[in-house]
N, C-alpha and C. Protein backbone atom coordinates (compact mmCIF):
# COMPACT_ATOMS: atom_id res chain seq x y z
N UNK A 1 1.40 18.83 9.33
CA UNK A 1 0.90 17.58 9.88
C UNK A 1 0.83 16.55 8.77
N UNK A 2 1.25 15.62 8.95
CA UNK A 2 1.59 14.20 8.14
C UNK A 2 -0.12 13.77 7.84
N UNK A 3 -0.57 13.21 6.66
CA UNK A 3 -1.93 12.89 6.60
C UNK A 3 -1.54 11.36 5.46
N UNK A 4 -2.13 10.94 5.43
CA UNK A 4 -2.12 9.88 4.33
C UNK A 4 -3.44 9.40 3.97
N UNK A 5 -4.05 9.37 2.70
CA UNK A 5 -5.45 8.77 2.64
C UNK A 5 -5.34 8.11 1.57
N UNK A 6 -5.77 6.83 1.51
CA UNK A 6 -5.66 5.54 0.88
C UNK A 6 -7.33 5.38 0.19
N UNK A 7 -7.24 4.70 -0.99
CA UNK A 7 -8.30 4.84 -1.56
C UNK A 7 -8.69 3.56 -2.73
N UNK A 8 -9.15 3.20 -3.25
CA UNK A 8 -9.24 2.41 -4.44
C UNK A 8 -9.64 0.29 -3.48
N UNK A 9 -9.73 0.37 -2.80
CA UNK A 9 -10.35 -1.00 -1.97
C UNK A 9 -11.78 -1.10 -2.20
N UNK A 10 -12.20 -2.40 -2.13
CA UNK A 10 -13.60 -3.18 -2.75
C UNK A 10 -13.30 -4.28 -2.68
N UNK A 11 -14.72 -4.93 -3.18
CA UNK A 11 -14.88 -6.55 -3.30
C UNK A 11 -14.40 -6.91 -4.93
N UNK A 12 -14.10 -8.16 -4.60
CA UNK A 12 -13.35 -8.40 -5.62
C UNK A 12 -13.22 -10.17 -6.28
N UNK A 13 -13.41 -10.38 -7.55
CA UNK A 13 -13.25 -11.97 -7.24
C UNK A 13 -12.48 -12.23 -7.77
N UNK A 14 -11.75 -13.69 -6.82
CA UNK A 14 -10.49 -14.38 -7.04
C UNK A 14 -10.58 -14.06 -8.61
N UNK A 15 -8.85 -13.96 -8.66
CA UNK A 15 -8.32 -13.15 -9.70
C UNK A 15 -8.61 -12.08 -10.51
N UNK A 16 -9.31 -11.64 -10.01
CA UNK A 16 -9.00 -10.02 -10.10
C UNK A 16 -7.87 -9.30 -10.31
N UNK A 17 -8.36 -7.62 -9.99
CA UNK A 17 -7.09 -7.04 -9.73
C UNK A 17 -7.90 -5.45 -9.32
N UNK A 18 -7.09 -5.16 -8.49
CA UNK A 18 -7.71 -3.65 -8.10
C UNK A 18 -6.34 -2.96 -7.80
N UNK A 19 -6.40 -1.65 -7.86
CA UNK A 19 -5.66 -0.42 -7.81
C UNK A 19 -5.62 0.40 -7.00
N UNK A 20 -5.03 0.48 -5.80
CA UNK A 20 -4.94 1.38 -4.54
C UNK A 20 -4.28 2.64 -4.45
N UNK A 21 -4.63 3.75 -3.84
CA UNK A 21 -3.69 4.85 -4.43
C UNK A 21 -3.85 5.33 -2.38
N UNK A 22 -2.32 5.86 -2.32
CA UNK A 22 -2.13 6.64 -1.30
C UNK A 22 -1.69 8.03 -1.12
N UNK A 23 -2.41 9.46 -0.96
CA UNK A 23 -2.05 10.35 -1.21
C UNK A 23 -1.71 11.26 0.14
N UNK A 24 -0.39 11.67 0.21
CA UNK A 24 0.20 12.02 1.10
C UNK A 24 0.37 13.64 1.16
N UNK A 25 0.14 14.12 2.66
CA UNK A 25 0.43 15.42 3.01
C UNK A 25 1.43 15.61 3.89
N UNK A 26 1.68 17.10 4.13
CA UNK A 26 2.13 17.16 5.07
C UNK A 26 3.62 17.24 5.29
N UNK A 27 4.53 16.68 4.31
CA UNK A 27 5.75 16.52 4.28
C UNK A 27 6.14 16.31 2.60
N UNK A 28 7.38 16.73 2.60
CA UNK A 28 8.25 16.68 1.21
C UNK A 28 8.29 15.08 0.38
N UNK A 29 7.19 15.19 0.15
CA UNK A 29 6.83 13.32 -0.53
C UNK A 29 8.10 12.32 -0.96
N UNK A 30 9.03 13.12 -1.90
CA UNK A 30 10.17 12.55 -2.80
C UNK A 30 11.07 12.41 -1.70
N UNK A 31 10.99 12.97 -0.71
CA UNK A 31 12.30 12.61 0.21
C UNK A 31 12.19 11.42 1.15
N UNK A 32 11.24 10.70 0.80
CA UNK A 32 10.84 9.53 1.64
C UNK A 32 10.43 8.14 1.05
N UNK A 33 10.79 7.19 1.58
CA UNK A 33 10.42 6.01 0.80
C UNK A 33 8.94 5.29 1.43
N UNK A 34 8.28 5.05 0.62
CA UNK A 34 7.00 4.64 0.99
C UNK A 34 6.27 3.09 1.19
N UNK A 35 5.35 2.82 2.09
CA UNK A 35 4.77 1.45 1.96
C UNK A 35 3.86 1.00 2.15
N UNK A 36 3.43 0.06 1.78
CA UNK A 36 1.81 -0.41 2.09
C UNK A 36 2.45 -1.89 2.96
N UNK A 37 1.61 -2.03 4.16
CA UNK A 37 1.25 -2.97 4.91
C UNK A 37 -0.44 -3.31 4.79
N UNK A 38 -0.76 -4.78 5.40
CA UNK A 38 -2.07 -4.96 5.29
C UNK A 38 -2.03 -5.64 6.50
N UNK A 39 -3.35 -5.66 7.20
CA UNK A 39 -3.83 -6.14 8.16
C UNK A 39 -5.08 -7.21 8.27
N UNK A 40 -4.99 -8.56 9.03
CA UNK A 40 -6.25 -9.06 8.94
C UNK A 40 -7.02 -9.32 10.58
N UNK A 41 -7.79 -9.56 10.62
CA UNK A 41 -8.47 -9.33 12.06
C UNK A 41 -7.69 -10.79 12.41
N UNK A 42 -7.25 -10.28 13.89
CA UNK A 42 -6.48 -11.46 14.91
C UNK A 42 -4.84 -12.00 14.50
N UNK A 43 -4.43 -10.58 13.49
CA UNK A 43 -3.05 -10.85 13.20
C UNK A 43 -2.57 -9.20 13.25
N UNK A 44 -1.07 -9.60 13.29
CA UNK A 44 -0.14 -8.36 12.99
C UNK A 44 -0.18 -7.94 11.94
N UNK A 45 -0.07 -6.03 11.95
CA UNK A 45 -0.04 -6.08 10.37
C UNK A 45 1.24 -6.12 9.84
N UNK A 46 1.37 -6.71 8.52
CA UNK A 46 2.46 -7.14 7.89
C UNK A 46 2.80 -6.57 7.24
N UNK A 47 4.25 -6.08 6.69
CA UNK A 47 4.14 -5.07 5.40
C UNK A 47 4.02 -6.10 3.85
N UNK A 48 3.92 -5.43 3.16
CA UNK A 48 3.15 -6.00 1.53
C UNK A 48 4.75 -5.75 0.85
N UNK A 49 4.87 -4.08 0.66
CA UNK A 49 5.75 -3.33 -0.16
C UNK A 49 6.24 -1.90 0.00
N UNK A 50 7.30 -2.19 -0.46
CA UNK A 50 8.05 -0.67 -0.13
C UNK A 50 8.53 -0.05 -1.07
N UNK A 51 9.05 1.12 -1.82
CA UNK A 51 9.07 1.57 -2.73
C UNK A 51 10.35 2.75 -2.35
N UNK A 52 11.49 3.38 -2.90
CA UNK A 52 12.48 4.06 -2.47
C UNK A 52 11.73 5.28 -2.88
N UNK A 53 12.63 6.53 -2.22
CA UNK A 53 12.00 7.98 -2.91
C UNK A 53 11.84 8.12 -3.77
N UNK A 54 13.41 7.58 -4.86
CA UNK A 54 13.13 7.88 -6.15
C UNK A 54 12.14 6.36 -7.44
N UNK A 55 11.65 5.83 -6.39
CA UNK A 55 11.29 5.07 -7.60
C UNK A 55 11.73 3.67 -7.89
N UNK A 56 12.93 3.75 -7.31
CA UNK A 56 13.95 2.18 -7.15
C UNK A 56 14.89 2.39 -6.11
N UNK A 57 14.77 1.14 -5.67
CA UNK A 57 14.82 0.08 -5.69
C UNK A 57 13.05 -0.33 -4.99
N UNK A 58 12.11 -1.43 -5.21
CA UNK A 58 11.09 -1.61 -4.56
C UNK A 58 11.24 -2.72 -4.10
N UNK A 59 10.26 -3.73 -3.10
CA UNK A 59 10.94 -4.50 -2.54
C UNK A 59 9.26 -4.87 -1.77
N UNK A 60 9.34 -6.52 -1.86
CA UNK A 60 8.23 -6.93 -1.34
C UNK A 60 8.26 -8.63 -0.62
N UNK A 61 6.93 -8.67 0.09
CA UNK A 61 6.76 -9.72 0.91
C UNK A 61 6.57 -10.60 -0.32
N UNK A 62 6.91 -12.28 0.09
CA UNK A 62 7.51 -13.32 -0.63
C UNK A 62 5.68 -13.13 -1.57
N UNK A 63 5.22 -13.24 -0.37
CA UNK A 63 3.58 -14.13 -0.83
C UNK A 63 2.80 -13.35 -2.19
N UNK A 64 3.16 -12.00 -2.11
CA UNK A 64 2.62 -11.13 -3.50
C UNK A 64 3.91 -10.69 -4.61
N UNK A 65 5.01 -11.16 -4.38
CA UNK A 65 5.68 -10.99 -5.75
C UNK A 65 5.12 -11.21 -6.91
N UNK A 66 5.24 -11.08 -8.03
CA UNK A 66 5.24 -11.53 -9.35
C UNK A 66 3.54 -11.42 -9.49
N UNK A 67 2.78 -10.61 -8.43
CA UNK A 67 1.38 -10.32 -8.83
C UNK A 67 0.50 -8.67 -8.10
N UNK A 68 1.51 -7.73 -7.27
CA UNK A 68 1.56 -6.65 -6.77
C UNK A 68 2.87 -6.54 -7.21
N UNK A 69 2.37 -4.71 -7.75
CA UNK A 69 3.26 -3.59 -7.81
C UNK A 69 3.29 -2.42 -7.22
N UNK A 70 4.34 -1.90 -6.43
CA UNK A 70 4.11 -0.53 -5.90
C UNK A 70 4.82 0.26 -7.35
N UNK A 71 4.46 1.41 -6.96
CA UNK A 71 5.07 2.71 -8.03
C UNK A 71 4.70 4.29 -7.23
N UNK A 72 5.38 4.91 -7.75
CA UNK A 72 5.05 6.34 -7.06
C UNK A 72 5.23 7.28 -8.09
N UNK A 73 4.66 8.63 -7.84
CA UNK A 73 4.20 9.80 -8.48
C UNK A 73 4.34 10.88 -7.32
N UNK A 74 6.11 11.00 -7.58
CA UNK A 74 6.32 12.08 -6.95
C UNK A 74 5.38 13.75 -7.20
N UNK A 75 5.09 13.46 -8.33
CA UNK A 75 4.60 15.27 -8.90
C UNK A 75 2.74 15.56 -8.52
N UNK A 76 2.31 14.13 -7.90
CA UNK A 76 1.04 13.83 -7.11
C UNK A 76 1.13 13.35 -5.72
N UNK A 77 2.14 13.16 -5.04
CA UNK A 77 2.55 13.20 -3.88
C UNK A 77 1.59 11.65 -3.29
N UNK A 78 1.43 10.87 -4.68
CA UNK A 78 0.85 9.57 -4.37
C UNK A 78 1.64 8.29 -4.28
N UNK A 79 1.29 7.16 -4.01
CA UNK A 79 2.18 5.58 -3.91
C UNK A 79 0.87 5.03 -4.28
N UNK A 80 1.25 4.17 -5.17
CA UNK A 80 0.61 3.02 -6.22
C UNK A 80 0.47 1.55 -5.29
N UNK A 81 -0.64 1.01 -5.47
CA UNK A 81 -0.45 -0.41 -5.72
C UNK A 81 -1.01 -1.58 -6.00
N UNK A 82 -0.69 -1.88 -7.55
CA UNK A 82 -1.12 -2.48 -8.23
C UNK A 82 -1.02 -3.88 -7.72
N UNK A 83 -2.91 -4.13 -7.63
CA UNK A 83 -2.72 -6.19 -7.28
C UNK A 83 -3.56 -6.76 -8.30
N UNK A 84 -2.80 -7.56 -8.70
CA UNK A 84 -3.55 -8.47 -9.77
C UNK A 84 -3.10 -9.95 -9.00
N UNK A 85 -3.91 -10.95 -9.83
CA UNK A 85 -4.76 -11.92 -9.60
C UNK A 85 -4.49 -12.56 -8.29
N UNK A 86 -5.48 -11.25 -7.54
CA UNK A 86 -5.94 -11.52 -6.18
C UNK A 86 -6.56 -12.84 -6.04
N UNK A 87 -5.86 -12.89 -4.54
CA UNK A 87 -6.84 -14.78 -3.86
C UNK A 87 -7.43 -14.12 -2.64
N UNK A 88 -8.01 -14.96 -2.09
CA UNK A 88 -9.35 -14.81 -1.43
C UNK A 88 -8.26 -14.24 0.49
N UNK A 89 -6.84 -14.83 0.13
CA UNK A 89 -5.77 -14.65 1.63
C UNK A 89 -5.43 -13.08 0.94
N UNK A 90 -5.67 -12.85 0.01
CA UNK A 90 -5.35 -10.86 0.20
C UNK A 90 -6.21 -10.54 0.97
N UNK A 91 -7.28 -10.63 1.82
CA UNK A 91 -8.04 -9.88 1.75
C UNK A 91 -7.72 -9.40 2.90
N UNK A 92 -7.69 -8.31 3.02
CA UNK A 92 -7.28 -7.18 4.53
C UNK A 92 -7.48 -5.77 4.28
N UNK A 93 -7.35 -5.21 5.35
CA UNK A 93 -6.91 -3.97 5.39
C UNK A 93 -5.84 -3.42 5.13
N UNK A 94 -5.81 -2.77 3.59
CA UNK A 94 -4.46 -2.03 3.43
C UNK A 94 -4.28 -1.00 3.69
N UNK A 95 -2.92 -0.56 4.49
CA UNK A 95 -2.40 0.99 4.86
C UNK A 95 -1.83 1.31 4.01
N UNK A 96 -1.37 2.47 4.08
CA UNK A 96 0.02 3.67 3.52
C UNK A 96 0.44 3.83 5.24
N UNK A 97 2.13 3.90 4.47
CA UNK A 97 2.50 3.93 5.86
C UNK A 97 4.39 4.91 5.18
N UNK A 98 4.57 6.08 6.30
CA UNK A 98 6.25 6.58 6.28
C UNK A 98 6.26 6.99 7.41
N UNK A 99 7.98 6.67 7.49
CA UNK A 99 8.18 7.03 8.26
C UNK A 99 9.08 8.05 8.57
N UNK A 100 9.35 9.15 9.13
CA UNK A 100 10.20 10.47 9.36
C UNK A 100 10.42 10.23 10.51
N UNK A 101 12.03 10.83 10.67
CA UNK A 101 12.56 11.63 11.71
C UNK A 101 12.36 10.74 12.97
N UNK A 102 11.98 9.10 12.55
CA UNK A 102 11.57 8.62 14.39
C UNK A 102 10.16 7.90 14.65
N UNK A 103 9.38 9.02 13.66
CA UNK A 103 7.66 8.52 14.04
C UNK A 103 7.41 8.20 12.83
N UNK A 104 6.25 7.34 13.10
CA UNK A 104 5.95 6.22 12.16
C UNK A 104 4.46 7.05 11.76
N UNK A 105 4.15 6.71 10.55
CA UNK A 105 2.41 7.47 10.58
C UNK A 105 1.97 6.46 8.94
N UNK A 106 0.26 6.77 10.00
CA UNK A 106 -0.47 5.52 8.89
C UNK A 106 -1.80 6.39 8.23
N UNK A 107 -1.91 5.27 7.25
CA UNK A 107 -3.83 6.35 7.20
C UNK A 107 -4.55 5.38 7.25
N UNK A 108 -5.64 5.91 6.95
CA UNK A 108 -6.93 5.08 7.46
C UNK A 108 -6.94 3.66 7.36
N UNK A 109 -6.57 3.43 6.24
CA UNK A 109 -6.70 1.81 5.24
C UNK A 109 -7.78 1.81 4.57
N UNK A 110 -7.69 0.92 3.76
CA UNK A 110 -9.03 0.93 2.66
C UNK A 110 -9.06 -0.72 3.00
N UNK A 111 -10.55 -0.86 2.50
CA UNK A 111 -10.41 -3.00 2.72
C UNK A 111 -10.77 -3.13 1.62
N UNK A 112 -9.83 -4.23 1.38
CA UNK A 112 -9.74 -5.46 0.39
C UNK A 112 -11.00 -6.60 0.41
N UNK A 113 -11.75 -7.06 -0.01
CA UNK A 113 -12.50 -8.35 0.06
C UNK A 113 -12.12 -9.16 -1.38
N UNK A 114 -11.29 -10.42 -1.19
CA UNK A 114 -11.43 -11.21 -2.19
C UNK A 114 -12.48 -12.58 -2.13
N UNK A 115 -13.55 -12.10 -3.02
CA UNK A 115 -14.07 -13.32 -2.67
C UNK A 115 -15.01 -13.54 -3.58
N UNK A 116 -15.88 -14.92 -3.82
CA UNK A 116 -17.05 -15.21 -5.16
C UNK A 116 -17.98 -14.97 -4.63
């Protein structure tokens, strides 16, 4: 059974930076490419970033380039993601999210608060 649990979310003030970690069960980690989406109340959730099995190619939404990083640790069966100098519009609910074979699977989310 597929599990994902996401961890490292808090309050936070503009420009900051916090460190999210997603640790995955359930399936052969390296054979899958991984991602974080975030969610805010009264919207779709959006994806953030995606990350390949091995590591590269990664690939992200316009609005957090050049200040979020994904990374992964195949030999911890985790996905990284590094946000630095958070604004007060990060603030959501971030998932871990893969997908296999068809079905899509999420974990809990952890929340983000950016704010003074």
């Amino acid at each position: 059974q597929v599990l994902l649990v996401e961890s490292g979310g808090g309050l936070v003030q503009p420009g900051g930076s916090l460190r999210l970690s997603c640790v995955a069960y359930g399936f052969p980690f390296s054979t899958r490419a991984m991602n974080w989406y975030r969610q805010t109340p009264g919207k779709e959730r959006e994806p953030v970033a995606t990350i390949a099995r091995s590591g590269s190619p990664t690939n992200y939404t316009d609005s957090v380039k050049g200040r979020f990083t994904i990374s992964r640790d195949n030999a911890k069966n985790t996905v990284y993601l590094q946000m630095n100098s958070l604004q007060p519009e990060d603030t959501a609910v971030y998932y871990c999210n893969v997908r296999r074979f068809g079905d899509e699977f999420w974990g809990q989310g952890t929340q983000v608060t950016v704010s003074s």
